[in-house]
Protein backbone atom coordinates (compact mmCIF):
# COMPACT_ATOMS: atom_id res chain seq x y z
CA UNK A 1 -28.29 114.60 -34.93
CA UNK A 2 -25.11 116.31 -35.99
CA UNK A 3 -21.47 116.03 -34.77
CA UNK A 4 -19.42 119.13 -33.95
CA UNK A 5 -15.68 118.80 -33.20
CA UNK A 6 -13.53 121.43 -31.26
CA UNK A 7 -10.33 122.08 -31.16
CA UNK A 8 -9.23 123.26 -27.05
CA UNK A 9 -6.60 124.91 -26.14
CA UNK A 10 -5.66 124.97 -22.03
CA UNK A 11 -3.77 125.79 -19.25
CA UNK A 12 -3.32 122.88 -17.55
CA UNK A 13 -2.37 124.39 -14.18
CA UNK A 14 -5.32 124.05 -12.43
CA UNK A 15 -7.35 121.18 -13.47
CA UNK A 16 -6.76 117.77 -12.43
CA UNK A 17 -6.46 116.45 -15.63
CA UNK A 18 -8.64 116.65 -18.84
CA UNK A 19 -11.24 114.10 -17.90
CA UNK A 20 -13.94 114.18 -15.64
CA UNK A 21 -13.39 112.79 -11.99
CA UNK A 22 -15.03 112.94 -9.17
CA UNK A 23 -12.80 115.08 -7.40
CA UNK A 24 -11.83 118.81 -8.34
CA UNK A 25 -11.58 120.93 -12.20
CA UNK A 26 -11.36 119.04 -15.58
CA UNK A 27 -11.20 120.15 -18.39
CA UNK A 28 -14.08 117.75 -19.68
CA UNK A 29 -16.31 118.75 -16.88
CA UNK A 30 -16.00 122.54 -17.39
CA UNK A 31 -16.97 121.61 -21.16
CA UNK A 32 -19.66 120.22 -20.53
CA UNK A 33 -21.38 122.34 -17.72
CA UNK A 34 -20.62 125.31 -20.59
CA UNK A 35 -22.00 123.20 -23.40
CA UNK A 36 -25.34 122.64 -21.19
CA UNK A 37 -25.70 126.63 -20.29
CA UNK A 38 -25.49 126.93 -23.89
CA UNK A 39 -27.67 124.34 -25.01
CA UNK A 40 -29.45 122.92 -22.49
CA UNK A 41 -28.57 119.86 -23.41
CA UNK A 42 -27.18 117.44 -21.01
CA UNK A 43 -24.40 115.55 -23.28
CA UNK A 44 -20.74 114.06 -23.00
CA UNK A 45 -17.89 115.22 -25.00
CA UNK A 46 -15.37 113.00 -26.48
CA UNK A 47 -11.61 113.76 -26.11
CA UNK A 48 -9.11 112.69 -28.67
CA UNK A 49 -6.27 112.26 -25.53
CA UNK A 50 -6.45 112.20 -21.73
CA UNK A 51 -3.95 115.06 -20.34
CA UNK A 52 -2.45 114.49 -16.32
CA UNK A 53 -3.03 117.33 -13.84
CA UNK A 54 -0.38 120.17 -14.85
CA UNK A 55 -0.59 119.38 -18.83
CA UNK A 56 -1.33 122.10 -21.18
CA UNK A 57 -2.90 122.08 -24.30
CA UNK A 58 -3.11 123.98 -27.75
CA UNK A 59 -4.63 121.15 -29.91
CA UNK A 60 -7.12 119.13 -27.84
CA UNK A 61 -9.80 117.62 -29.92
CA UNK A 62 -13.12 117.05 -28.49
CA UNK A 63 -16.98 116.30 -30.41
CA UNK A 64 -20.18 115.65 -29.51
CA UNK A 65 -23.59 114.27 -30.61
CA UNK A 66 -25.76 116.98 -30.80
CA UNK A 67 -29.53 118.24 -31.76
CA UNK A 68 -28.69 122.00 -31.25
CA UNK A 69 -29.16 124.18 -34.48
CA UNK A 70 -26.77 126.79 -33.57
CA UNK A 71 -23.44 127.53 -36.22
CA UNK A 72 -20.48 125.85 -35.57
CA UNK A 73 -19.37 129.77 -35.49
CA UNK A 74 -22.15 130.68 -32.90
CA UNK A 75 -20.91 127.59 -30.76
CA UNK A 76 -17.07 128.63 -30.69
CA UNK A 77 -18.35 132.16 -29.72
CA UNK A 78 -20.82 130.93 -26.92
CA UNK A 79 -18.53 128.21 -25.39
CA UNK A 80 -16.03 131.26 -25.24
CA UNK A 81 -18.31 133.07 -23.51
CA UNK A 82 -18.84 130.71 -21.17
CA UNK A 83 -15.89 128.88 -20.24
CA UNK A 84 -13.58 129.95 -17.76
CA UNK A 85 -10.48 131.90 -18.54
CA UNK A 86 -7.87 128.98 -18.30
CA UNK A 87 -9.95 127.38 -21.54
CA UNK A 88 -10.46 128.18 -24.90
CA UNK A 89 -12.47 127.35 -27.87
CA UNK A 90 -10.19 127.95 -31.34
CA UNK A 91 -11.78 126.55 -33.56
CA UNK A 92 -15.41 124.31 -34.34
CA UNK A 93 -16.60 122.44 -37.02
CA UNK A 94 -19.04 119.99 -38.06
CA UNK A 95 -17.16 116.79 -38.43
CA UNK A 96 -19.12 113.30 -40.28
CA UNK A 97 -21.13 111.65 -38.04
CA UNK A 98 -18.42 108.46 -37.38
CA UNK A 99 -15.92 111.34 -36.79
CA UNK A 100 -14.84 110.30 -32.98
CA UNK A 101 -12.22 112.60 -31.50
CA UNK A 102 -9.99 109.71 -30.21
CA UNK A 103 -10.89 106.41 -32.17
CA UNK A 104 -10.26 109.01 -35.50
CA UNK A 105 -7.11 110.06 -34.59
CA UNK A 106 -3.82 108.81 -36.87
CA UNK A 107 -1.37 111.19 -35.00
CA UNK A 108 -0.76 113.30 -32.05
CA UNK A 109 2.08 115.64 -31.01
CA UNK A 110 3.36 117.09 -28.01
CA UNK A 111 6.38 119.17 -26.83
CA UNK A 112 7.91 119.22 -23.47
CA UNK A 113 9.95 122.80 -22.82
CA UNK A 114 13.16 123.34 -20.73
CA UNK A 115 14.90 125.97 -19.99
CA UNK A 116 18.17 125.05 -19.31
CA UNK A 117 20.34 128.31 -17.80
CA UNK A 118 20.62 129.77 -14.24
CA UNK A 119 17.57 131.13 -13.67
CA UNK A 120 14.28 130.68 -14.76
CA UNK A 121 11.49 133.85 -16.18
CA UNK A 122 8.74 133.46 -14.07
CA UNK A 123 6.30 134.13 -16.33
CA UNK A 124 7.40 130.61 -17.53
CA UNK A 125 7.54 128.75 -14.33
CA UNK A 126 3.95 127.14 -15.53
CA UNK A 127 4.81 125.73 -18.60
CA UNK A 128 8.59 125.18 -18.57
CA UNK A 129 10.66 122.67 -16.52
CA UNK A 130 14.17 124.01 -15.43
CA UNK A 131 17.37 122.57 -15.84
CA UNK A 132 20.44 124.72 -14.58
CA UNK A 133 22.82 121.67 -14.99
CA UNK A 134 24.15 122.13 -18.88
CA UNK A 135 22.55 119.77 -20.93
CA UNK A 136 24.60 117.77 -24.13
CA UNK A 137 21.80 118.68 -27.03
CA UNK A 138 23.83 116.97 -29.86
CA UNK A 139 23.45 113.60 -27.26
CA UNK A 140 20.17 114.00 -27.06
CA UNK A 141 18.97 114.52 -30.41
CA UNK A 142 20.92 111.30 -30.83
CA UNK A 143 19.26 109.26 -28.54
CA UNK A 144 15.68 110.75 -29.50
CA UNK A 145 16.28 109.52 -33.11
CA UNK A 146 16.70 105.68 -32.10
CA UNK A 147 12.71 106.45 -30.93
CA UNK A 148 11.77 106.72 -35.12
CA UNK A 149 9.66 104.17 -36.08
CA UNK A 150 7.55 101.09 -34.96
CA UNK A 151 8.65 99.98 -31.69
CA UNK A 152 7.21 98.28 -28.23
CA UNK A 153 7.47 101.52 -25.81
CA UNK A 154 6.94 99.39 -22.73
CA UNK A 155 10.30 100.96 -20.71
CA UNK A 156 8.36 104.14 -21.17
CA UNK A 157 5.22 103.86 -19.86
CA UNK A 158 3.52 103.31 -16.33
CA UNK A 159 1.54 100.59 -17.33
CA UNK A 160 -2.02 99.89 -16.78
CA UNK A 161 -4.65 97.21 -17.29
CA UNK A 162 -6.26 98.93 -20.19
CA UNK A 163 -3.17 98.94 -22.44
CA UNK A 164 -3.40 96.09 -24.09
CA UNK A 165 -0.65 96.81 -26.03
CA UNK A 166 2.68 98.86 -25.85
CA UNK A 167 4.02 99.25 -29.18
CA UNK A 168 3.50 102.64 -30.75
CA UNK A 169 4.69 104.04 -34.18
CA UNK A 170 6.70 107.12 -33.36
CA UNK A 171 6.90 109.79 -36.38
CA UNK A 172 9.31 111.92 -35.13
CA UNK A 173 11.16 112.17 -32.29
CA UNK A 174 13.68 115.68 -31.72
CA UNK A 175 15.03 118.63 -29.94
CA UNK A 176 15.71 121.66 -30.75
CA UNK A 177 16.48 125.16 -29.73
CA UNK A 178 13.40 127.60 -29.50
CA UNK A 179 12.83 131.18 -27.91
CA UNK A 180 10.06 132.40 -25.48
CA UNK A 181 9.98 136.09 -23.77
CA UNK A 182 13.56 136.41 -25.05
CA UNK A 183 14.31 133.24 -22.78
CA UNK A 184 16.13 130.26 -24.61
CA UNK A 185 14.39 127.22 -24.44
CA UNK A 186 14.85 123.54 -25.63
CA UNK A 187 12.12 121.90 -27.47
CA UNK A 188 11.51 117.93 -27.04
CA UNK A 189 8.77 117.28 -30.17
CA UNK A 190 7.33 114.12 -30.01
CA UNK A 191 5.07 112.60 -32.82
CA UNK A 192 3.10 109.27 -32.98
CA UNK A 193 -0.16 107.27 -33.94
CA UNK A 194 -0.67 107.40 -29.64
CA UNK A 195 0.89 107.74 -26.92
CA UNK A 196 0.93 105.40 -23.57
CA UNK A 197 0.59 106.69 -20.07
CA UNK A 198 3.16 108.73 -18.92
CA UNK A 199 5.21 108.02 -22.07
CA UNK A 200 6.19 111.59 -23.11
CA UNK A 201 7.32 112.38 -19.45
CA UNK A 202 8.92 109.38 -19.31
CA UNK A 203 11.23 109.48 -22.16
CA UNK A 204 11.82 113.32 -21.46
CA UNK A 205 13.24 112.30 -18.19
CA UNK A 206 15.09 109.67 -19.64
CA UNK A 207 16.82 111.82 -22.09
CA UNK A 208 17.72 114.48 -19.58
CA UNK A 209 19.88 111.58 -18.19
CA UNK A 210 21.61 111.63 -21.70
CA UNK A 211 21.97 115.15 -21.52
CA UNK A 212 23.16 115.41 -18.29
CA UNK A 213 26.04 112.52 -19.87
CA UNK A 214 24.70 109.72 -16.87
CA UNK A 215 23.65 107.56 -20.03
CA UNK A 216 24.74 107.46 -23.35
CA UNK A 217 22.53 107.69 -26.44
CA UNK A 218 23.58 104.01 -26.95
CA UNK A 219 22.30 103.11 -23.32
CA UNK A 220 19.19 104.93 -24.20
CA UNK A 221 18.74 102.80 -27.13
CA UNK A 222 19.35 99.40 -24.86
CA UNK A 223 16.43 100.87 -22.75
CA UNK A 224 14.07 100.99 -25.29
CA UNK A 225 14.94 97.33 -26.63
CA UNK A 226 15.05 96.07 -23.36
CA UNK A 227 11.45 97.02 -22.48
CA UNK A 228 11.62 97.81 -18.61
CA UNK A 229 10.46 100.55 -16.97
CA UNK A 230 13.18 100.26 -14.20
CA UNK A 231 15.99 100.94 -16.70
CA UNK A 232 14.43 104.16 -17.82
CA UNK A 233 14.67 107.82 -16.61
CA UNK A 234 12.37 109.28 -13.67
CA UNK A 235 8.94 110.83 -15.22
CA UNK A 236 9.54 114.59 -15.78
CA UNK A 237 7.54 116.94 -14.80
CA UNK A 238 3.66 117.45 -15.86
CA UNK A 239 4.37 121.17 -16.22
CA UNK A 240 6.41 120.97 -19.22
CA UNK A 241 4.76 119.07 -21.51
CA UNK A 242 1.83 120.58 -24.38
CA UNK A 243 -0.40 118.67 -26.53
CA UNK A 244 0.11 120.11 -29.83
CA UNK A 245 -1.72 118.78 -32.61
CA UNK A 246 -4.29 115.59 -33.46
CA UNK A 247 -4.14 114.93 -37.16
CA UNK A 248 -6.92 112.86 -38.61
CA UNK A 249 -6.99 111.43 -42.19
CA UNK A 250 -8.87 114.09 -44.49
CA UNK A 251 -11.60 111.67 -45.10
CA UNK A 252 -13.02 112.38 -41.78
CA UNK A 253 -13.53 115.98 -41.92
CA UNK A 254 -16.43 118.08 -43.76
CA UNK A 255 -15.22 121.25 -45.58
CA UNK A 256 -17.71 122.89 -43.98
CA UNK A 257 -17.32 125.52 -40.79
CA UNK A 258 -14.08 127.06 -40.04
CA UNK A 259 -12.16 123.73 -39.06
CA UNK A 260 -8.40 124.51 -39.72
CA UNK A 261 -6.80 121.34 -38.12
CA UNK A 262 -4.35 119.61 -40.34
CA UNK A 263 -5.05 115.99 -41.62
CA UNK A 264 -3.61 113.13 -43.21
CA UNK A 265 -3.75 111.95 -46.54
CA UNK A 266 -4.48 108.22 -46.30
């Protein structure tokens, strides 16, 4: 058996998340129906994160177990070939046999974009949440910072029965100014070992009530200490928000194939 590992990007528009359900597109599903024209092998990927209906994706990591003998440069260009238009197959690699796409993991990143000005491109509409209220970037850099570190993200997060736990280590935590089709656009990069449901979203809204000057960078701080939900912002919009990047320590990928994604020296 060998274990390849891809790295997905997606538009997240029209699935209803990136796990298989029952009901309507996944990205998971679409995977696998491609992988199984491909291969004829009836298998389940692996997904390093689970993306909500509406989330995009540039990074996504996914393996899977396999017997095929095909290159991991003759998979990428078959799965391509296959997949729909809305998915994409960047890169492939054959990863160490323990290599799992989320157990592996020692980081992810996303970014959440906003255009904040009258009107929005609508070439963006898809991928960028507007704001025509001015927003206070300076406050909300400030309040993002407090987020650095090891902390219990519980005010941030629609809990659930399988999180057994709620404290995270956040990386980095920042906006900043960025440009797409000429449009102006802020940048909300967000960096940790995981993430909980709903937690980007949630602290994305939460800050656009710091830049919007109903709480203070100091407030947001008090919500994060204080650990409930019902203090924090309202969940912002799915649309907005990209997964980035999964980092895994070097020591679980294989120089072999054409794998490019980053890793972490541990």
């Amino acid at each position: 058996m060998r274990n390849i590992a891809l790295r997905l990007a997606y538009d997240g528009t029209d699935f209803v998340g990136s796990q298989w359900q029952n009901l309507g597109r996944s990205v998971q599903s679409e995977l696998e129906g491609a992988w199984a024209q491909f291969t004829q092998e009836q298998r389940r990927f692996t997904l390093a994160g689970r993306t909500d209906a509406g989330v995009h994706a540039q990074g996504q990591v996914a393996n899977i177990r396999t017997a095929t003998k095909h290159s991991v440069a003759k998979v990428r260009r078959g799965l391509n070939a296959l997949l729909p238009s809305d998915i994409a197959v960047l890169e492939a690699w054959e990863a160490p046999l323990d290599f799992h796409a989320r157990h592996s993991a020692v980081q992810r990143e996303y970014q959440y974009l906003i255009a904040n000005s009258p009107a929005l491109l609508p070439q963006l509409r898809n991928y960028v949440l507007h704001v025509e209220q001015s927003l206070d970037m300076q406050a909300m850099s400030s309040a993002l910072a407090l987020l650095q570190g090891q902390h219990d993200f519980a005010a941030f997060t629609s809990l659930s029965a399988s999180q057994n736990s709620t404290v995270r280590r956040c990386y980095r935590a920042s906006c900043r100014k960025v440009e797409l089709f000429g449009q102006s656009l802020i940048a909300i990069d967000l960096v940790a070992n995981a993430f909980l449901h709903h937690m980007v979203r949630t602290i994305v809204g939460t800050a656009l009530l710091v830049g919007r000057r109903r709480m203070t960078p100091e407030a947001f701080g008090a919500v994060l200490q204080g650990r409930d939900r019902r203090q924090a912002g309202p969940t912002a919009s799915a649309h907005g928000l990209t997964l980035m990047a999964v980092r895994y320590p070097c020591t679980m990928m294989l120089e072999t194939g054409e794998q490019m994604q980053s890793c972490e020296d541990t």
